[in-house]
Protein backbone atom coordinates (compact mmCIF):
# COMPACT_ATOMS: atom_id res chain seq x y z
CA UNK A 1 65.47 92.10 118.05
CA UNK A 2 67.36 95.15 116.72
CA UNK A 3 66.98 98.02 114.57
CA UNK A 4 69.94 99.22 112.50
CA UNK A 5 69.94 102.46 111.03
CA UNK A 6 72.64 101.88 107.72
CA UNK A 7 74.57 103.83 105.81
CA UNK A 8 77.58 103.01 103.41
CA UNK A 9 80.26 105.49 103.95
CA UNK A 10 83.72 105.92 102.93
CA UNK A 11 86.84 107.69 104.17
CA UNK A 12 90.17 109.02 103.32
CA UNK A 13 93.23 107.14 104.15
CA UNK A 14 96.32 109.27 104.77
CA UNK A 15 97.69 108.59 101.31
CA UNK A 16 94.64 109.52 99.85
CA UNK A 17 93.04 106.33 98.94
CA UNK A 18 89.12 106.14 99.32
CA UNK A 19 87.91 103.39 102.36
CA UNK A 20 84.35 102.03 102.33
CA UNK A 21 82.66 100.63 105.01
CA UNK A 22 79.17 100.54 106.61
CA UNK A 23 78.17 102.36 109.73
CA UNK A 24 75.26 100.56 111.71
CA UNK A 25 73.66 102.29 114.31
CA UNK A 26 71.75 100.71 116.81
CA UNK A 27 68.47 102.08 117.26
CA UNK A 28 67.17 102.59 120.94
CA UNK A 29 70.70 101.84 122.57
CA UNK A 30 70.76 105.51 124.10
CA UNK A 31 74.37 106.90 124.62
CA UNK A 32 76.35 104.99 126.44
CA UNK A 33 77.00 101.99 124.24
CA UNK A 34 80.79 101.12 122.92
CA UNK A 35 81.35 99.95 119.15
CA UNK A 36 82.34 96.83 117.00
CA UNK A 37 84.80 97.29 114.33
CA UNK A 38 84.65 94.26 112.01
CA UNK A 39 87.99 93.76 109.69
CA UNK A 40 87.24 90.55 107.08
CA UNK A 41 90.31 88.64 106.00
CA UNK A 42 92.53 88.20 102.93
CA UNK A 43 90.50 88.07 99.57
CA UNK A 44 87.27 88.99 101.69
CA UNK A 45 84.84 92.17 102.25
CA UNK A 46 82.98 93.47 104.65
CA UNK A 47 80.29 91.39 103.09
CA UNK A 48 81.88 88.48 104.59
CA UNK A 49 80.39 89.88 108.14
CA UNK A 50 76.53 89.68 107.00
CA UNK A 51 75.62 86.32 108.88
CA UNK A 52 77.13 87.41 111.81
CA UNK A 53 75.34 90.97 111.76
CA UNK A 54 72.30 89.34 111.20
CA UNK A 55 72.90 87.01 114.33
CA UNK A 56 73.51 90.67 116.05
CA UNK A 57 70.05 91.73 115.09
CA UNK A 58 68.37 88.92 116.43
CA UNK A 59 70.24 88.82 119.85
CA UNK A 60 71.59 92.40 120.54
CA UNK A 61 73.39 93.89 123.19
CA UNK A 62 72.67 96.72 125.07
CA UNK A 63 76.41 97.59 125.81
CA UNK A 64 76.81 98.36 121.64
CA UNK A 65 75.35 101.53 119.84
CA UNK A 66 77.39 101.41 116.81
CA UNK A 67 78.81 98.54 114.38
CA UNK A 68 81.23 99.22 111.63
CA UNK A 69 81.87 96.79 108.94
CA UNK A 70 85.07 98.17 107.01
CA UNK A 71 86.00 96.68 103.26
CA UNK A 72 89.83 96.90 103.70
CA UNK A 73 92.49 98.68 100.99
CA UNK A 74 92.40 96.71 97.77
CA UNK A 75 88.77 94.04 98.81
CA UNK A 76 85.28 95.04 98.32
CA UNK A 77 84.38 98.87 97.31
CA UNK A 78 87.75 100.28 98.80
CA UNK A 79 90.15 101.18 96.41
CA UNK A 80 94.01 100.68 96.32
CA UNK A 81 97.55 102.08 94.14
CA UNK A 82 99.41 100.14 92.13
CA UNK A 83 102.44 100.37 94.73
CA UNK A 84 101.09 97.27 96.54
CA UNK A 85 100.05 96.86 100.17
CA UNK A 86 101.09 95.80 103.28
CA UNK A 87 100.00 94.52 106.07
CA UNK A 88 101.35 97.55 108.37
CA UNK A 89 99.45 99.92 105.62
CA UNK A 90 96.46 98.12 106.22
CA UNK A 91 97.18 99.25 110.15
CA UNK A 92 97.86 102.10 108.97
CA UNK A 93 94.26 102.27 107.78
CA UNK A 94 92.64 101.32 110.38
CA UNK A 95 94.23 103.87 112.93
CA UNK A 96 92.83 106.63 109.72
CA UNK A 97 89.07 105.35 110.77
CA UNK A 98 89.74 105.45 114.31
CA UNK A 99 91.16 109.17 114.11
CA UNK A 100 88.40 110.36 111.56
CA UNK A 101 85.30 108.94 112.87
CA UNK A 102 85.91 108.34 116.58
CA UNK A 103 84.13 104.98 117.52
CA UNK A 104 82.04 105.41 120.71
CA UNK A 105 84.38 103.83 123.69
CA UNK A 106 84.81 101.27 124.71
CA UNK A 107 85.67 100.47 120.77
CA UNK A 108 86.13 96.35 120.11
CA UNK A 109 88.16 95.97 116.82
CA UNK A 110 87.76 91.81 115.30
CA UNK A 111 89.51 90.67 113.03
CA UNK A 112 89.23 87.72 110.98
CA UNK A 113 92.79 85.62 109.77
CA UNK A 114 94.57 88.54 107.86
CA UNK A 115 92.29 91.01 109.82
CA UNK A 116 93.80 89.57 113.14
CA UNK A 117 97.09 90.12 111.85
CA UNK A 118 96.10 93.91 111.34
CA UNK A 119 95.05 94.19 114.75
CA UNK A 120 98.80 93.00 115.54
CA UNK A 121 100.77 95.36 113.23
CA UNK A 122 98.52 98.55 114.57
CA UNK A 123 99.23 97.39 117.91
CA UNK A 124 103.02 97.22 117.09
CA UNK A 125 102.52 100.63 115.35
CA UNK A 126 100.76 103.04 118.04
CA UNK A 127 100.56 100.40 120.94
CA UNK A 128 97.12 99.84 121.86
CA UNK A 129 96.05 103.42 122.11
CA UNK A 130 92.46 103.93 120.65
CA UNK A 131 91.77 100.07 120.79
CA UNK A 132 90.16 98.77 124.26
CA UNK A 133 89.71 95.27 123.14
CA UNK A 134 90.26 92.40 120.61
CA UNK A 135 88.62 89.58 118.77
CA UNK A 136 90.73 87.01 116.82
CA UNK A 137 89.17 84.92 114.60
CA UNK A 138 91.34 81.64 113.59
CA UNK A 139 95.06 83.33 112.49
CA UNK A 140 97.54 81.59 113.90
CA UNK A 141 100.91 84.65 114.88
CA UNK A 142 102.48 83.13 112.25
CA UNK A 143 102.47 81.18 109.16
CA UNK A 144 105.27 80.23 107.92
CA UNK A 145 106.96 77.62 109.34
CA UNK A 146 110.45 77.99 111.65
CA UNK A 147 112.79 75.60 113.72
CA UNK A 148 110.95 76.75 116.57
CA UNK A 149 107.43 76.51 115.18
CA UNK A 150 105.43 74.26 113.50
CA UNK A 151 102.04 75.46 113.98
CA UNK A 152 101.11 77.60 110.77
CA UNK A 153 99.41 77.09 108.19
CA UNK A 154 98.28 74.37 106.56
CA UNK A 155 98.99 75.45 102.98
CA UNK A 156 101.75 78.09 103.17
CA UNK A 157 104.48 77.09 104.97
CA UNK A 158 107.32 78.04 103.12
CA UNK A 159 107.95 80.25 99.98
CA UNK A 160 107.16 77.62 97.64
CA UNK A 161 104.03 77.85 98.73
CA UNK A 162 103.20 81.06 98.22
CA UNK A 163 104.94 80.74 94.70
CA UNK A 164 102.38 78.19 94.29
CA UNK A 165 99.36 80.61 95.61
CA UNK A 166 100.15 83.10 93.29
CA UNK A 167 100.61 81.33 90.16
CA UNK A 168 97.05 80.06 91.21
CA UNK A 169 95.50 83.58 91.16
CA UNK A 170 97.38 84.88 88.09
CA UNK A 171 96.56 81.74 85.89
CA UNK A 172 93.10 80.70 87.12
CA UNK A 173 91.19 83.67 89.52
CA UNK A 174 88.06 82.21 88.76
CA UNK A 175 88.89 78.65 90.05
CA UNK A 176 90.56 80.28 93.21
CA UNK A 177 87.92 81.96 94.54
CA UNK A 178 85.32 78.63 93.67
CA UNK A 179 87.95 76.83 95.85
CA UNK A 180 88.22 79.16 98.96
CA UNK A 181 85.24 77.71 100.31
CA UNK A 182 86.01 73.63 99.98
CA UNK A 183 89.01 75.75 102.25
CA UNK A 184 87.41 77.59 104.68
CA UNK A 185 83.90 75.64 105.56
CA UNK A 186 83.69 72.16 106.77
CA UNK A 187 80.45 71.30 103.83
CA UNK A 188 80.01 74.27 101.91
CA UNK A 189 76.48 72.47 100.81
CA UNK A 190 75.87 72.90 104.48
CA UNK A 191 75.73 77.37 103.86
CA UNK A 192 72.90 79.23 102.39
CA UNK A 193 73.98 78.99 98.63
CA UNK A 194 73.00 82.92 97.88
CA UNK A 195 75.97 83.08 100.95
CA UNK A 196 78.53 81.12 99.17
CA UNK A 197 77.88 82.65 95.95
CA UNK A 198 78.52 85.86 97.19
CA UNK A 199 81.69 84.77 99.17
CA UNK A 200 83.17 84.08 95.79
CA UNK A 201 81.39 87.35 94.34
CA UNK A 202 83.46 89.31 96.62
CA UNK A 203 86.74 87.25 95.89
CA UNK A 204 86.44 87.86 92.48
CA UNK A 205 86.30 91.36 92.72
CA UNK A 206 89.91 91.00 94.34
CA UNK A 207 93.15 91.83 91.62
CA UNK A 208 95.14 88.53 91.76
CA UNK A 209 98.18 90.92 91.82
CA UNK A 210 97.06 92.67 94.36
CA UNK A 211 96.10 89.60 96.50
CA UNK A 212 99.55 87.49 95.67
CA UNK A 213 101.60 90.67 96.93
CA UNK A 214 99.62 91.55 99.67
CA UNK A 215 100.29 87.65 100.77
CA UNK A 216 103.89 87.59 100.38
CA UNK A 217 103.88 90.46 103.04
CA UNK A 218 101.07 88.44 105.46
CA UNK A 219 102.56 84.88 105.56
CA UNK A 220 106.07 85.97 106.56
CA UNK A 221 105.46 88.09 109.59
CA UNK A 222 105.97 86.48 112.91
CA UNK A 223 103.74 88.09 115.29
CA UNK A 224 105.01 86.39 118.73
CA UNK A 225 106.86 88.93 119.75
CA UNK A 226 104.27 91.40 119.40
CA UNK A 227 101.43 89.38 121.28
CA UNK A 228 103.20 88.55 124.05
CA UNK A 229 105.16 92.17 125.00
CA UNK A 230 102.79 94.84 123.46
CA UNK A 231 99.64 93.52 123.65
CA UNK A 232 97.86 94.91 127.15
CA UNK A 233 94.52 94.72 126.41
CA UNK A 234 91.42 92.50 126.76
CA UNK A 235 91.30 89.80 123.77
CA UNK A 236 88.90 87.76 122.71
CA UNK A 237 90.46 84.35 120.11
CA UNK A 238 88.20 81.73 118.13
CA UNK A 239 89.45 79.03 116.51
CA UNK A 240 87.78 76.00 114.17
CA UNK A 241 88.78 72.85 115.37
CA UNK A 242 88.28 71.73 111.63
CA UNK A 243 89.77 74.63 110.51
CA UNK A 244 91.44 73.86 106.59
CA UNK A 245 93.83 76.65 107.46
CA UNK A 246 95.19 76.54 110.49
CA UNK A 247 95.67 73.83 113.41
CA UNK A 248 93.50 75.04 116.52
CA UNK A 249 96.79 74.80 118.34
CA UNK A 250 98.53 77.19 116.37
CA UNK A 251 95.86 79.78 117.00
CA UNK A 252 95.49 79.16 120.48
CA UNK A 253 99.43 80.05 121.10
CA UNK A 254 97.98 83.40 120.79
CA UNK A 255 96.47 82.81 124.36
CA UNK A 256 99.17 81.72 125.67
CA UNK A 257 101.82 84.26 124.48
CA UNK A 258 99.51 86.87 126.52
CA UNK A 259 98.61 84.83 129.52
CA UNK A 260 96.16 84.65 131.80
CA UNK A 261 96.33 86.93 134.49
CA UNK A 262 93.67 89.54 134.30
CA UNK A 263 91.14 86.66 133.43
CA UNK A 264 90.16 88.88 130.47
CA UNK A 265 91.70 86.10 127.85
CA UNK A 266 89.57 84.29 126.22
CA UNK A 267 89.88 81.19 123.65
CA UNK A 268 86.82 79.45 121.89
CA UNK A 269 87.69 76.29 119.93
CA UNK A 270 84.30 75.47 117.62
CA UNK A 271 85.38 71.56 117.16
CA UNK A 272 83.22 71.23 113.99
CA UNK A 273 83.60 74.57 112.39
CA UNK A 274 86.89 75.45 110.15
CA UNK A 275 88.24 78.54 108.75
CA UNK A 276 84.72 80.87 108.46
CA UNK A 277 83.64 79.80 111.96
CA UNK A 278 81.39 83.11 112.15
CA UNK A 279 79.40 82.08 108.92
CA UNK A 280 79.54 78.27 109.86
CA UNK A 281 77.54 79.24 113.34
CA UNK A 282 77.00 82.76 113.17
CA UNK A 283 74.25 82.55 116.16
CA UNK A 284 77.07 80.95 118.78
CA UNK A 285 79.41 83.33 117.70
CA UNK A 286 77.78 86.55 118.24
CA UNK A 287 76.66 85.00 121.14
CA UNK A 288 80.12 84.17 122.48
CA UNK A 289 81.49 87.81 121.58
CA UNK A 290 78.71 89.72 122.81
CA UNK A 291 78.67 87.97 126.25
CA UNK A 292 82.64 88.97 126.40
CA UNK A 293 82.16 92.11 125.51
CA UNK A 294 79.24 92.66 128.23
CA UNK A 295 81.63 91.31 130.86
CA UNK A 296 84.85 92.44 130.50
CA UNK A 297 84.73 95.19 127.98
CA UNK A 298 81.49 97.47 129.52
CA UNK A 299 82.86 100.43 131.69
């Protein structure tokens, strides 16, 4: 078991907004351990992460001394402007945190969905300076559907779609965020319910403007390009097999756009899990990461 020393801290984006997040420190790990960056995913928080933290705590790794657990622009306790957001802004963000608080090395940034896509636009932003590895957690590169690709999502292929997503958080917020689970878990009945009451807790606290514009950037960014020229470091990809969101296929293209020549990328397809794959089996999952990050990403 671990010890985590806690403490809920925030930060100043380069446009001034204020950025929460948590800062766990793990007790007894000395100095030579490297840090996890978690980044939740659209209409999430950081809260999002507590299953799999609490999986951390029970099965540790020596290799990590610090875990950070960040509520991105606009979800959770960080704040946003009424200009809207981006996806490259949220990048933006995270390369703010990097500069300010300088994770111990090697630093592991994981993303979930949207926070995958984050990873991408930083890495088309500043390359993959400050970043020494990558976990993706089911986001397929893109979503939208192309001539040449079929393998987005399940609900937003096109911009009728997302027409259709944000009428749904304008007119009904309440409704969206009780649905996101029948989405995103294979039997919500099967989660702790004080879990998936706060996953809708946390949605709610999301402005449906916010979220529907914030989407419109998301869904239409193809990432290909990016993955497979720019992206030279170590990854890590999950997908759910039962995933409501996106077709394990579609996510593992990520895999393949990189290649496999250093050996150092990975794909894990949970067959019964869907979308929320590291609340669905939060054990396995830390499991799988942490035994990654002890092989390839320790220096």
């Amino acid at each position: 078991m671990a010890q985590l020393h806690s403490r809920r801290e925030k930060y100043e984006a380069s446009d001034g907004v204020d950025l929460f997040y948590d800062d766990h420190e793990v007790l007894g790990s000395g100095d030579g351990g490297g840090s996890l960056v978690f980044l939740h995913g659209w209409s999430g928080s950081g809260r999002y992460w507590s299953p799999a933290l609490d999986a951390f705590v029970a099965q540790p790794s020596a290799h990590v001394s610090r875990i950070y657990v960040i509520d991105i622009r606009g979800h959770g306790d960080s704040a946003f402007t009424g200009d809207g957001c981006t996806v490259a802004r949220l990048a933006e963000d995270l390369r703010d945190f990097i500069s300010a608080r300088k994770p111990p090395r090697p630093l592991c940034v994981c993303g979930s969905s949207m926070g995958a896509a984050i990873l991408w636009s930083h890495c088309e932003q500043y390359g993959n300076d400050g970043v020494d590895g990558a976990v993706f957690v089911d986001q397929a590169p893109l979503q939208y559907e192309k001539e040449d690709w079929k393998l987005g999502s399940k609900g937003l292929r096109g911009p009728s779609d997302l027409a259709g997503l944000q009428r749904a958080l304008n007119e009904d917020m309440k409704a969206f965020a009780a649905g996101n689970a029948e989405a995103c878990l294979v039997d919500p009945k099967s989660v702790d319910k004080d879990i998936t009451e706060m996953l809708t807790r946390e949605t709610l606290r999301c402005s449906p403007t916010f979220l529907g514009g914030l989407m419109a950037d998301h869904t239409q960014i193809d990432w290909r390009g990016v993955i497979r020229e720019r992206l030279k470091i170590p990854i890590l990809n999950f997908a759910g097999g039962m995933s409501g969101v996106f077709p394990a296929e579609g996510v593992a293209k990520i895999n393949e756009l990189i290649g496999d020549e250093s050996q150092k990328n990975r794909l894990h397809v949970y067959d019964t899990c869907s979308h929320w794959l590291y609340i669905e089996r939060p054990m396995e999952f830390m499991k799988d990461l942490l035994a990654w990050f002890d092989e390839v990403m320790v220096m």
